[in-house]
C-alpha atoms as a PDB file:
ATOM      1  CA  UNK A   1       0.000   0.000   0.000  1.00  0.00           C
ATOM      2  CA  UNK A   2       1.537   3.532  -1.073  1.00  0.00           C
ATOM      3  CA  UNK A   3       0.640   6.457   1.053  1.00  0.00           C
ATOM      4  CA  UNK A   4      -1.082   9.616   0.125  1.00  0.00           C
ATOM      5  CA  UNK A   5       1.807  12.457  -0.095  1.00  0.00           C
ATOM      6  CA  UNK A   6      -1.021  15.052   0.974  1.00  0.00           C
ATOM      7  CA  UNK A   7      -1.663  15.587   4.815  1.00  0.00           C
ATOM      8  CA  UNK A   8      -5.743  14.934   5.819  1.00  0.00           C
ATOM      9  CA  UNK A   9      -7.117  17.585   7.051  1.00  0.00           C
ATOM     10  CA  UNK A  10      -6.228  19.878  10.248  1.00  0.00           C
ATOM     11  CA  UNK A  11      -9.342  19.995  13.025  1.00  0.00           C
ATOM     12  CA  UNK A  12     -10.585  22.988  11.700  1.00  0.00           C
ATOM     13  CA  UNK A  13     -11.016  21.594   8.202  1.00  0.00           C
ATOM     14  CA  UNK A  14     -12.522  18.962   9.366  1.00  0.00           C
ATOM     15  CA  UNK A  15     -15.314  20.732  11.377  1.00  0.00           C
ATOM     16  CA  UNK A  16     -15.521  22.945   7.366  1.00  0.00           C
ATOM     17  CA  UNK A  17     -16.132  18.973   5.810  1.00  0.00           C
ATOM     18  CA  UNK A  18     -18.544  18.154   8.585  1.00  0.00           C
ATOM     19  CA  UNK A  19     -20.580  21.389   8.065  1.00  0.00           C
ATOM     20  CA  UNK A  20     -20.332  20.903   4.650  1.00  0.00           C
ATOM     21  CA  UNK A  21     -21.540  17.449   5.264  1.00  0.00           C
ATOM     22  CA  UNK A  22     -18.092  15.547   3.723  1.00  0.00           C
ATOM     23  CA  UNK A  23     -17.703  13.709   6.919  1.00  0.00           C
ATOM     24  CA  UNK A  24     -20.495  11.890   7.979  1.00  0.00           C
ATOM     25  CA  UNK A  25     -18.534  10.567  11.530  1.00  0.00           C
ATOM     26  CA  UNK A  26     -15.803  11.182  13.851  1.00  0.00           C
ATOM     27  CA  UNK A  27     -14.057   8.907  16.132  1.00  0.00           C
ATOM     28  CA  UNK A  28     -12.245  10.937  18.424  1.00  0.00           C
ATOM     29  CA  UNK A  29      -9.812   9.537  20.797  1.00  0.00           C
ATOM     30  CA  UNK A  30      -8.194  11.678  23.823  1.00  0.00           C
ATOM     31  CA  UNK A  31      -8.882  14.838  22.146  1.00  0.00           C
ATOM     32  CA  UNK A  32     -11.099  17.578  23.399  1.00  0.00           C
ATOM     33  CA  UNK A  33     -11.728  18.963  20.079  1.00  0.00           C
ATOM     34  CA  UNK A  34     -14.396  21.532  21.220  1.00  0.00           C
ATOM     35  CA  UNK A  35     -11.951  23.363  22.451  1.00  0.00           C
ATOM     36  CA  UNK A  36      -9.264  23.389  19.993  1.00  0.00           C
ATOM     37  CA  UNK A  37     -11.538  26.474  18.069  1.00  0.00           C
ATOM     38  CA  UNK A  38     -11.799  29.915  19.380  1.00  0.00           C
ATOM     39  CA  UNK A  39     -14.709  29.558  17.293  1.00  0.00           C
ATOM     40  CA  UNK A  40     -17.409  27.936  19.776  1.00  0.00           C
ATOM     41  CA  UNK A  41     -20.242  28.597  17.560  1.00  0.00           C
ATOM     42  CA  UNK A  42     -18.542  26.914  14.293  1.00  0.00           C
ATOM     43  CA  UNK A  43     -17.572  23.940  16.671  1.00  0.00           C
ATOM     44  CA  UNK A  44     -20.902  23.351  17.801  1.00  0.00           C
ATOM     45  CA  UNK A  45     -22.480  23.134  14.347  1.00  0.00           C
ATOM     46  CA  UNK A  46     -19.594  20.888  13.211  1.00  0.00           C
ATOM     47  CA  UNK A  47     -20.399  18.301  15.940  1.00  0.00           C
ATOM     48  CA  UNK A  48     -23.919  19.016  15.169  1.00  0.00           C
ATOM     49  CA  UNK A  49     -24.266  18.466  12.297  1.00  0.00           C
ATOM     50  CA  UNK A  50     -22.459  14.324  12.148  1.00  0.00           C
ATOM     51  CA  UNK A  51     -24.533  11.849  11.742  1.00  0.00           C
ATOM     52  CA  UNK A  52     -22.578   9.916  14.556  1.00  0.00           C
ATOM     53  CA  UNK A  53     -19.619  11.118  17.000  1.00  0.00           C
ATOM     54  CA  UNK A  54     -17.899   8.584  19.176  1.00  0.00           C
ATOM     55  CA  UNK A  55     -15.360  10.031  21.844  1.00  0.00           C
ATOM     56  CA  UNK A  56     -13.435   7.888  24.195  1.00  0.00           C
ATOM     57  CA  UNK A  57     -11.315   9.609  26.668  1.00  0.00           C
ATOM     58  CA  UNK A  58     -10.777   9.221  30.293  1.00  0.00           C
ATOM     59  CA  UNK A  59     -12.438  12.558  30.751  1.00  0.00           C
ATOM     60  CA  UNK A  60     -16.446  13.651  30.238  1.00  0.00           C
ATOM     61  CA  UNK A  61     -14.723  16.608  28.149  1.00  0.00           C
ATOM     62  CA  UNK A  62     -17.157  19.251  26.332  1.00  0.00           C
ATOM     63  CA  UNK A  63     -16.754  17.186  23.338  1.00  0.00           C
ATOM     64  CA  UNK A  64     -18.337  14.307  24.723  1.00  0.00           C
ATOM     65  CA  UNK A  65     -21.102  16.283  25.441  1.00  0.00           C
ATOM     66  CA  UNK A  66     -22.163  16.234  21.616  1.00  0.00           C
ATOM     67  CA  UNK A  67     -21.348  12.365  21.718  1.00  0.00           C
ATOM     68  CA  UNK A  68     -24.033  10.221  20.289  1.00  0.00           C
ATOM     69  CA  UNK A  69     -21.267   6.831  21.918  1.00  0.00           C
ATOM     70  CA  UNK A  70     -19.184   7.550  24.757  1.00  0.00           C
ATOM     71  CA  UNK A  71     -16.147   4.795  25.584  1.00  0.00           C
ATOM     72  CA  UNK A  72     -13.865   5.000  28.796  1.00  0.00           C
ATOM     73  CA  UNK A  73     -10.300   5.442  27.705  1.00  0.00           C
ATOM     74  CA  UNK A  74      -7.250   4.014  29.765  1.00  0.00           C
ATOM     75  CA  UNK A  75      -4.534   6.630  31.181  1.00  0.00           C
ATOM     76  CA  UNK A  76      -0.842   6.370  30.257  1.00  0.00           C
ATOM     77  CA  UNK A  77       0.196   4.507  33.924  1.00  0.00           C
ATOM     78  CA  UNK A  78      -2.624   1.809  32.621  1.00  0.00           C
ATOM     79  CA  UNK A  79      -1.366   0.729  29.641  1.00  0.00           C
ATOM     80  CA  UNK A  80       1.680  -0.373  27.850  1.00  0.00           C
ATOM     81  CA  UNK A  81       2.396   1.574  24.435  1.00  0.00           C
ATOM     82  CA  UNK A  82       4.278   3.710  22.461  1.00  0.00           C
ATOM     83  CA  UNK A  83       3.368   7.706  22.045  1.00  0.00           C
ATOM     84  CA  UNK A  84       4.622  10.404  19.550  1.00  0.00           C
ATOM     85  CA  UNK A  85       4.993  13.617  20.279  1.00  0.00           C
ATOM     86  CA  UNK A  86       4.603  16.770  19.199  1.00  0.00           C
ATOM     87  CA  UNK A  87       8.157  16.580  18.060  1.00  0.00           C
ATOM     88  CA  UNK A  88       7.891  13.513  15.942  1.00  0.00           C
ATOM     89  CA  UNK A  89       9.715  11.707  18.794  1.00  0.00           C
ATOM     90  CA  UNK A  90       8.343   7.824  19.346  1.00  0.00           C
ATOM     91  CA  UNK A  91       8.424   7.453  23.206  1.00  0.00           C
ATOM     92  CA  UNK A  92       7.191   4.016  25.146  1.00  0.00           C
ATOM     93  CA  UNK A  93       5.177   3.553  28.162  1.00  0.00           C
ATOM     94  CA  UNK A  94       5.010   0.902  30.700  1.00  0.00           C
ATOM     95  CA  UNK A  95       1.577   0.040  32.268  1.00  0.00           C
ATOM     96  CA  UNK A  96       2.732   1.004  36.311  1.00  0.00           C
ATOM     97  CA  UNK A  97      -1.346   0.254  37.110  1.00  0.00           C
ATOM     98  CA  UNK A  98      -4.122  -1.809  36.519  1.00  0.00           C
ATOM     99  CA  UNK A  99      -6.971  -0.611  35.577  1.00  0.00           C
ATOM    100  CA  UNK A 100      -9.260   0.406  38.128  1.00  0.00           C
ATOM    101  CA  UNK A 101     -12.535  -0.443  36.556  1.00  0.00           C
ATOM    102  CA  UNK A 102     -13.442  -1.672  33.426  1.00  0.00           C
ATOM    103  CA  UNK A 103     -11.702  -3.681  31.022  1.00  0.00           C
ATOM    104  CA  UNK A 104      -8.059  -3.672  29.810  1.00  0.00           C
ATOM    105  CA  UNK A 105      -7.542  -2.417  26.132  1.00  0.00           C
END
């Protein structure tokens, strides 16, 4: 499989596509995209207007409030992984933790 040399979209293109009514859905993981907008009021009709918007996080953040499927998330001391961040860098975690409710990912 090749990749696409193009970027997707940034957040705020994406709430544009869901306005638009381009995107359809949005999974959104560990992101409180509500509040990545100065913008409330373009936000707002963005998660509006999707047919279906799953969050999972660890937190009820304002974007879950427009959820029509809420899943618990784990934390980083719960799980073991890898992360990237915002400099490119790959870091690992080690689970320190089991969860305390709920099911393992």
């Amino acid at each position: 499989a090749t990749l696409d040399p193009e970027p997707g979209l940034r957040i705020p293109r994406m709430f544009d596509a869901a306005i638009e009514g381009r995107f359809k859905a949005m999974y959104v993981q560990g992101e409180d995209i509500a509040q990545s907008d100065p913008n409330t009021q373009h936000v707002e009709a963005a998660l509006r207007s999707l047919e279906l918007l799953i969050v999972q996080d660890i937190f009820l953040n304002e974007t879950a409030k427009f959820a029509h499927v809420i899943l618990p998330g784990a934390s980083f001391l719960e799980k073991n992984g890898t992360f990237t961040n915002a400099e490119r860098r790959i870091n690992r975690v080690r689970k320190v933790m089991t969860p305390l409710a709920g099911k393992e990912d």
